[in-house]
C-alpha atoms as a PDB file:
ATOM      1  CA  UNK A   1     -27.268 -21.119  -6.944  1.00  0.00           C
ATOM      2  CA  UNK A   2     -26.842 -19.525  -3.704  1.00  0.00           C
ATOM      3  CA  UNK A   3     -25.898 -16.075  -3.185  1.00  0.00           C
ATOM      4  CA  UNK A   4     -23.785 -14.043  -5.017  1.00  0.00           C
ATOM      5  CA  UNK A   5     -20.015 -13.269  -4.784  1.00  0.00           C
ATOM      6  CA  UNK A   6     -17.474 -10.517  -6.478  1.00  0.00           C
ATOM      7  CA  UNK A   7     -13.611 -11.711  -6.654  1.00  0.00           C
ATOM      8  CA  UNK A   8     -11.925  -8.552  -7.183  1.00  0.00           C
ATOM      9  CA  UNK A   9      -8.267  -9.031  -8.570  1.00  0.00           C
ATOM     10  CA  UNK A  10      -5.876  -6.322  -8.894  1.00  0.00           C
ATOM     11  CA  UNK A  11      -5.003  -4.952 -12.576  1.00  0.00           C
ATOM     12  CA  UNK A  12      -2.037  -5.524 -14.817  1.00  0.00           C
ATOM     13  CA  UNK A  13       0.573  -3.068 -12.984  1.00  0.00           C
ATOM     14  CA  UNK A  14       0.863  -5.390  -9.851  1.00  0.00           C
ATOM     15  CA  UNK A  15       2.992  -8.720 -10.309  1.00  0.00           C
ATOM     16  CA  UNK A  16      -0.016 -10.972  -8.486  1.00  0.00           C
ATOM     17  CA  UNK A  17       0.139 -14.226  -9.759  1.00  0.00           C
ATOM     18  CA  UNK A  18      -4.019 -14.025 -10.070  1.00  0.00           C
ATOM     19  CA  UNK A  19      -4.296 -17.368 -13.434  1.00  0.00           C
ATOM     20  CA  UNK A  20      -2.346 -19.036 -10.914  1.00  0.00           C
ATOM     21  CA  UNK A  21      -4.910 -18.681  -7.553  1.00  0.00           C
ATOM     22  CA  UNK A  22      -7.946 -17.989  -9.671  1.00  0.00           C
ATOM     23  CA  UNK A  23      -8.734 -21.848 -10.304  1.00  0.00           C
ATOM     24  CA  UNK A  24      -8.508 -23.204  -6.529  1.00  0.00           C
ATOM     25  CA  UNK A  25     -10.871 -19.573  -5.193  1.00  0.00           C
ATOM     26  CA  UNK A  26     -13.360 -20.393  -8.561  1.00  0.00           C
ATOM     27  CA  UNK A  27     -13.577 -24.348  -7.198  1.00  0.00           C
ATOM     28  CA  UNK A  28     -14.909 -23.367  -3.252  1.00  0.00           C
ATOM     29  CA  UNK A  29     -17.252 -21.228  -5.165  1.00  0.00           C
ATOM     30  CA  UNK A  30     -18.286 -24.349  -7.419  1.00  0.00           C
ATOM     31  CA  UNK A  31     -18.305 -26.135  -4.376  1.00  0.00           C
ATOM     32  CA  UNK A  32     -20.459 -23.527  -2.289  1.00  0.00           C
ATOM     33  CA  UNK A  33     -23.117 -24.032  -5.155  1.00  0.00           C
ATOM     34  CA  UNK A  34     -22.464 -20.195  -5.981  1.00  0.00           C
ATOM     35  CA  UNK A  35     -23.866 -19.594  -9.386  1.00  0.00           C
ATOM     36  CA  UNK A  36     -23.764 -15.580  -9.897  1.00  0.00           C
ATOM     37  CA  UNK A  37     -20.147 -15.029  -9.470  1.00  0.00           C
ATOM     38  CA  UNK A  38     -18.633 -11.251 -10.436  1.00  0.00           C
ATOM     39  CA  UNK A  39     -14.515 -11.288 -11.376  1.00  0.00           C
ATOM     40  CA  UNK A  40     -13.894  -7.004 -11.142  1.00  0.00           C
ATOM     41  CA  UNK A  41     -10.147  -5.645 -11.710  1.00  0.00           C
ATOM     42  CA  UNK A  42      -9.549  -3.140  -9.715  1.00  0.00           C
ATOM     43  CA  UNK A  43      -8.032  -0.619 -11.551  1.00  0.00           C
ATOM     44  CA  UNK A  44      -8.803   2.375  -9.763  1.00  0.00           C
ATOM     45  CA  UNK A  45      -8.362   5.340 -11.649  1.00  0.00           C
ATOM     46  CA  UNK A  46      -5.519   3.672 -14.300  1.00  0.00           C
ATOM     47  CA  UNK A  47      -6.971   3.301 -17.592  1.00  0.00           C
ATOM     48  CA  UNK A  48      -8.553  -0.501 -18.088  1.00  0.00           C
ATOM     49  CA  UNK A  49      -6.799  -3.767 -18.509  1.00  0.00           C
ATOM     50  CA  UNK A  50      -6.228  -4.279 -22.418  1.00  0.00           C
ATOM     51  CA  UNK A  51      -7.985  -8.536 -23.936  1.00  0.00           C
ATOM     52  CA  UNK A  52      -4.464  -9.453 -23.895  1.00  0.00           C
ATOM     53  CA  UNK A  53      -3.540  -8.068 -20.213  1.00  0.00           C
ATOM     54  CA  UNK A  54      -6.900  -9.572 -18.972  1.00  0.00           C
ATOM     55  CA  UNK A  55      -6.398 -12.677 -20.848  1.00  0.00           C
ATOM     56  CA  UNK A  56      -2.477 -12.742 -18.945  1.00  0.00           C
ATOM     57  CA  UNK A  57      -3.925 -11.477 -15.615  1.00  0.00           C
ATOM     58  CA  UNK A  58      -6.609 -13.891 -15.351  1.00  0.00           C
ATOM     59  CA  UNK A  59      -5.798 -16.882 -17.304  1.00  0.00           C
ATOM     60  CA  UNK A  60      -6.880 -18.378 -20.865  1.00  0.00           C
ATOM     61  CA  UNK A  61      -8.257 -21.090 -19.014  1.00  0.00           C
ATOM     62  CA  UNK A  62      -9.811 -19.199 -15.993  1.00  0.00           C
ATOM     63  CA  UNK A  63     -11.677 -16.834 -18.515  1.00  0.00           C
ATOM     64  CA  UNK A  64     -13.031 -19.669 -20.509  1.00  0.00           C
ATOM     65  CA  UNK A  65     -14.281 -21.154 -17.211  1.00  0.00           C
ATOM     66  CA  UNK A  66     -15.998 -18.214 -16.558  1.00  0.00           C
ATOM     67  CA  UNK A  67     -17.872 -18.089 -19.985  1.00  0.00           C
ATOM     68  CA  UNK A  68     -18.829 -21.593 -19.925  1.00  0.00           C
ATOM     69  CA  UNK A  69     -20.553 -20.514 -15.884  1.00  0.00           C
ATOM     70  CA  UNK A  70     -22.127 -17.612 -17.177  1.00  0.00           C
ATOM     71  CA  UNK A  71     -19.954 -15.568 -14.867  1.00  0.00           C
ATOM     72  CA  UNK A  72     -19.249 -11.661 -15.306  1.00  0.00           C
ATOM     73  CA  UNK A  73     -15.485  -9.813 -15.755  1.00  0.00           C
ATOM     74  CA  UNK A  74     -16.058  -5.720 -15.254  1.00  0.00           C
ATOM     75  CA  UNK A  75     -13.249  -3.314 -14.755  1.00  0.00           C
ATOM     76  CA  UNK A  76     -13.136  -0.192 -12.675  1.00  0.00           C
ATOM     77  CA  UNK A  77     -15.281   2.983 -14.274  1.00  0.00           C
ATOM     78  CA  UNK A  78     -14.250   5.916 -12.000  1.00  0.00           C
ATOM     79  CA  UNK A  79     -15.457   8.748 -14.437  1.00  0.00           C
ATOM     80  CA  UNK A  80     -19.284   6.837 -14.948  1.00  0.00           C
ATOM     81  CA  UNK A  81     -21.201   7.973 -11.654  1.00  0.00           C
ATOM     82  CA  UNK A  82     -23.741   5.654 -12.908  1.00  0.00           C
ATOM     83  CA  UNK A  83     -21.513   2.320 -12.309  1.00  0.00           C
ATOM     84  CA  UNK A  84     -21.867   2.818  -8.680  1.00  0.00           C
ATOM     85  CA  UNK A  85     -23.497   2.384  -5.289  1.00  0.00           C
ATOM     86  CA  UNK A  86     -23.624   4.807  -2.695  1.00  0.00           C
ATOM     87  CA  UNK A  87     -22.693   3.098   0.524  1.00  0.00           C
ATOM     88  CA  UNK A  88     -21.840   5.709   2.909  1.00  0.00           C
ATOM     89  CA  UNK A  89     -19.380   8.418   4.693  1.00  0.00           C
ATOM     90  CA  UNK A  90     -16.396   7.236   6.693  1.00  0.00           C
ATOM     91  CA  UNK A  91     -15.962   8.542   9.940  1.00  0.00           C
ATOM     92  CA  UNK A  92     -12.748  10.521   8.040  1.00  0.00           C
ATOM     93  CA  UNK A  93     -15.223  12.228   5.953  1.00  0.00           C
ATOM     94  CA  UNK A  94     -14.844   9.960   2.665  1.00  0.00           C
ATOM     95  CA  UNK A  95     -18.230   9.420   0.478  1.00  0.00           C
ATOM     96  CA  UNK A  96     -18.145   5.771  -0.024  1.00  0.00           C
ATOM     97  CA  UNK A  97     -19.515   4.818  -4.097  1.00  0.00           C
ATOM     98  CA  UNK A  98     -18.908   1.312  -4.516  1.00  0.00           C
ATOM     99  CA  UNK A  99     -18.941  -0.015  -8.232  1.00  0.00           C
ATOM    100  CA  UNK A 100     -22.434  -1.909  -8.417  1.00  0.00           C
ATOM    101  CA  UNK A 101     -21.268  -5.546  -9.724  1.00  0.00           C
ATOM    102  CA  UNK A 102     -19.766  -5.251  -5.862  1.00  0.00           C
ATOM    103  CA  UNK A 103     -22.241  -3.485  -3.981  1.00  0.00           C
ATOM    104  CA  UNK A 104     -24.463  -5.897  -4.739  1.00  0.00           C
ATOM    105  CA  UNK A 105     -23.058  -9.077  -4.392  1.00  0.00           C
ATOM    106  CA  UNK A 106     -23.581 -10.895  -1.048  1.00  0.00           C
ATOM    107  CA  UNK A 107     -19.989 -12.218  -0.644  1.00  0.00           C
ATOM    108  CA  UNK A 108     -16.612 -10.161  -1.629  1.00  0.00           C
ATOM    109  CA  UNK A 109     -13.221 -11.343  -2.272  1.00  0.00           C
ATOM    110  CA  UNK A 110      -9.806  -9.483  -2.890  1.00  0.00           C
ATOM    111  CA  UNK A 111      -6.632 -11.013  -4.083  1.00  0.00           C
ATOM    112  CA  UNK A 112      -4.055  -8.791  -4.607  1.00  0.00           C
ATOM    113  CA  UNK A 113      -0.579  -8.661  -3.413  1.00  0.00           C
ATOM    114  CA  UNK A 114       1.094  -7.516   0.379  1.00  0.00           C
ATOM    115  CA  UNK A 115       3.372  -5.049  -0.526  1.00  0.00           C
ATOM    116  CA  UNK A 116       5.222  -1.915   0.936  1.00  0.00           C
ATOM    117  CA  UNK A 117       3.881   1.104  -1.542  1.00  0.00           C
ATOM    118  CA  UNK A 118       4.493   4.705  -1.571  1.00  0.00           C
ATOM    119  CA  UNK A 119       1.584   5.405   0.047  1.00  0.00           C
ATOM    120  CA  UNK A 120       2.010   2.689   2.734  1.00  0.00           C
ATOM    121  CA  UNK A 121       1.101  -1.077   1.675  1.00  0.00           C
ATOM    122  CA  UNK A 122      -1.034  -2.923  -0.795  1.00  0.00           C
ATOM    123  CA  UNK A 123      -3.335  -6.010  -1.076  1.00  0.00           C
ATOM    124  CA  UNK A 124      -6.542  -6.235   1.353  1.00  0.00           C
ATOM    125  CA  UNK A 125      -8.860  -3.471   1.786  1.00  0.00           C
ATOM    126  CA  UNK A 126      -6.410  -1.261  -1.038  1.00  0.00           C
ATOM    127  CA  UNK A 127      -8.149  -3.355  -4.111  1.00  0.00           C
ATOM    128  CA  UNK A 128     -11.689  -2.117  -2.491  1.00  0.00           C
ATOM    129  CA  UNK A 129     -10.377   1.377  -1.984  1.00  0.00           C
ATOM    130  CA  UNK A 130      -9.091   3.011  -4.707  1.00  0.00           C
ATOM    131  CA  UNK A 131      -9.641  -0.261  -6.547  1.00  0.00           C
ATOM    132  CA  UNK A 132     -13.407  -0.455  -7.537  1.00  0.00           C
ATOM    133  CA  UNK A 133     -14.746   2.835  -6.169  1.00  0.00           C
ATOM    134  CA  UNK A 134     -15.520   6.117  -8.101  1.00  0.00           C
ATOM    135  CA  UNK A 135     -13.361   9.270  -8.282  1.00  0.00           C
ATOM    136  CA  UNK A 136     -14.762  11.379  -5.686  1.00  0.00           C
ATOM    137  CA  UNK A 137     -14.135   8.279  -3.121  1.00  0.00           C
ATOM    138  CA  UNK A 138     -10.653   8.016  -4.726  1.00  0.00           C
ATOM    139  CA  UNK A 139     -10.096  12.069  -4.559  1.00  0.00           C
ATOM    140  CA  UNK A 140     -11.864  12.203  -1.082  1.00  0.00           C
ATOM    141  CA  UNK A 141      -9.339   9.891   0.271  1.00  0.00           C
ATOM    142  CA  UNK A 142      -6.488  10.882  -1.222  1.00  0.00           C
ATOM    143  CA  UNK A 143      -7.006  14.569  -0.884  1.00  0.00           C
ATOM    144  CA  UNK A 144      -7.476  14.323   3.008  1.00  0.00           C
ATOM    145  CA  UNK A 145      -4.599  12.142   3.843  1.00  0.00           C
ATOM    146  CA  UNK A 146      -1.559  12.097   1.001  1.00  0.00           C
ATOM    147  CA  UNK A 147      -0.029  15.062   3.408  1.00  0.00           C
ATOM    148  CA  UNK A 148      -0.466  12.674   6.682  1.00  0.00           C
ATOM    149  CA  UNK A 149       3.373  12.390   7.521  1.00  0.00           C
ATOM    150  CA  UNK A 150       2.235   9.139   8.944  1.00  0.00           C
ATOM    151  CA  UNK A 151       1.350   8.807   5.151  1.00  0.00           C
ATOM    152  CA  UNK A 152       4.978   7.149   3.931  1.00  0.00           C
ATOM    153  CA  UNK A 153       6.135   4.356   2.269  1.00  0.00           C
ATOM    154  CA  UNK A 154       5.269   1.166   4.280  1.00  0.00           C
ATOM    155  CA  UNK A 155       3.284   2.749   6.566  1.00  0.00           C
ATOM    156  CA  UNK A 156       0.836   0.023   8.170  1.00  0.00           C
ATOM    157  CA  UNK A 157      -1.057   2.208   9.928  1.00  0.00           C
ATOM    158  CA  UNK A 158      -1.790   5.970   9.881  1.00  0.00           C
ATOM    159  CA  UNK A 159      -4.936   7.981   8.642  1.00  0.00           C
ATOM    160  CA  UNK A 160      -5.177   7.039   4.864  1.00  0.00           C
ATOM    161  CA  UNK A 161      -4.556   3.051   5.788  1.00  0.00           C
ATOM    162  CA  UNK A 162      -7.012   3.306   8.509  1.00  0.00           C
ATOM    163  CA  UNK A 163      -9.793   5.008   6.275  1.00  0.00           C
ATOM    164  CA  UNK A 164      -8.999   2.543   3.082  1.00  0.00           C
ATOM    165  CA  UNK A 165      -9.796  -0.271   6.131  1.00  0.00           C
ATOM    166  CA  UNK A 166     -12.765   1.645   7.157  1.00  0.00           C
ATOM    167  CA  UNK A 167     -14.077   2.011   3.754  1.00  0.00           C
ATOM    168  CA  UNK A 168     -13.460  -1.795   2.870  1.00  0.00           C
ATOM    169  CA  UNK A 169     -15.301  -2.712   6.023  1.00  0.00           C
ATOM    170  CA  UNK A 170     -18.076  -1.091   5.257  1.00  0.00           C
ATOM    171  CA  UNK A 171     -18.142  -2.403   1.649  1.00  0.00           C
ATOM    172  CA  UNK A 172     -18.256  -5.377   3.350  1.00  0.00           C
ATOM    173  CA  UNK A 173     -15.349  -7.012   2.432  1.00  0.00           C
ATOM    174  CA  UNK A 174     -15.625 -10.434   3.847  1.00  0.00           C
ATOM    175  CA  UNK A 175     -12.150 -12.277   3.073  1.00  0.00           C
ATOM    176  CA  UNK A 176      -8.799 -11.228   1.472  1.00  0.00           C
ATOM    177  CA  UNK A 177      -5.939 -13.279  -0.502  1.00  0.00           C
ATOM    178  CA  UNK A 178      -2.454 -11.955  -0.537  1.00  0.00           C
ATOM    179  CA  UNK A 179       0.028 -13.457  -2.118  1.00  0.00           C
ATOM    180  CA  UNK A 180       3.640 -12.480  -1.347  1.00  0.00           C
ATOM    181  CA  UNK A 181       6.065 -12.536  -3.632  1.00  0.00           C
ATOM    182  CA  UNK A 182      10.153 -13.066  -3.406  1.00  0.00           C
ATOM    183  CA  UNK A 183      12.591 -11.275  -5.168  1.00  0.00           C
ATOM    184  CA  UNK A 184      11.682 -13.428  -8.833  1.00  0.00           C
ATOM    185  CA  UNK A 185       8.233 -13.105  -8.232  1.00  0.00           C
END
């Protein structure tokens, strides 16, 4: 196969609909001839996804695909400084360790949810950052901007927003799925 690509979903907390958009993202990368193929939850520093919530995230179906391709399902392993890749600083001071299965693979793909959060808004460059990175990035990032009063609920821009896009960039996060979801979901 050609290349390599990581499809990093979010974990079992956020309402994404990821069974559902799982089988149309898995045929382009059939269709690309992309054999090594990575599917990481991005669970940040929240404890892993349980064999049933994986098996309800990402499908019955989808995960049996996956097993007949050969393909890979890691989680998030903030406390195991071996799990990651050191990629870099951010120009807001944040050491960038990206989890391996990630940092390696030529391609990366997030699908996740556009939503207003706490600490501004989800989906995109959020599943990279505090998604699959290690606890110092997570602490880092937090630590410097949580007490940004342009650090609110909704916030689109602002210091931690614009280092999470920073970070993701240079992760090289090539190409994002949001879904957005009404009031049933």
């Amino acid at each position: 196969g050609r290349g390599s690509v990581a499809v990093v979903i979010d974990n079992q907390f956020r309402p994404t609909p990821s069974s559902k958009l799982l089988p149309a993202v898995f045929d382009a990368i059939d269709a690309a001839g992309i054999t090594d193929v990575r599917v990481c939850c991005a669970n940040g520093k929240v404890f892993p996804m349980s064999e049933s919530d994986t098996e309800q995230k990402v499908g019955r179906e989808n995960l049996a695909r996956m097993e007949r391709s050969g393909w890979s399902f890691s989680q998030n392993d903030p406390q195991n400084p071996d799990a990651y890749t050191f990629v870099g600083v951010s120009s807001g001071g944040t050491p960038v360790w990206l989890l391996s299965q990630v940092a390696s693979a030529d391609a990366k793909i997030t699908i996740g949810q556009a939503q207003a959060n706490h600490w501004g808004a989800g989906g995109g460059g959020k599943l990279i950052l505090p998604g699959v990175v290690s606890d110092e990035t997570v602490e880092s990032n937090h630590c410097a901007f949580v007490t940004s009063p342009q650090t609110h609920y909704g916030a689109y821009a602002g210091p931690m927003r614009s280092d999470i896009d920073e970070v993701a960039t240079m992760c090289g996060l090539q190409c994002t799925m949001n879904a957005l979801l009404d009031t049933r979901g």
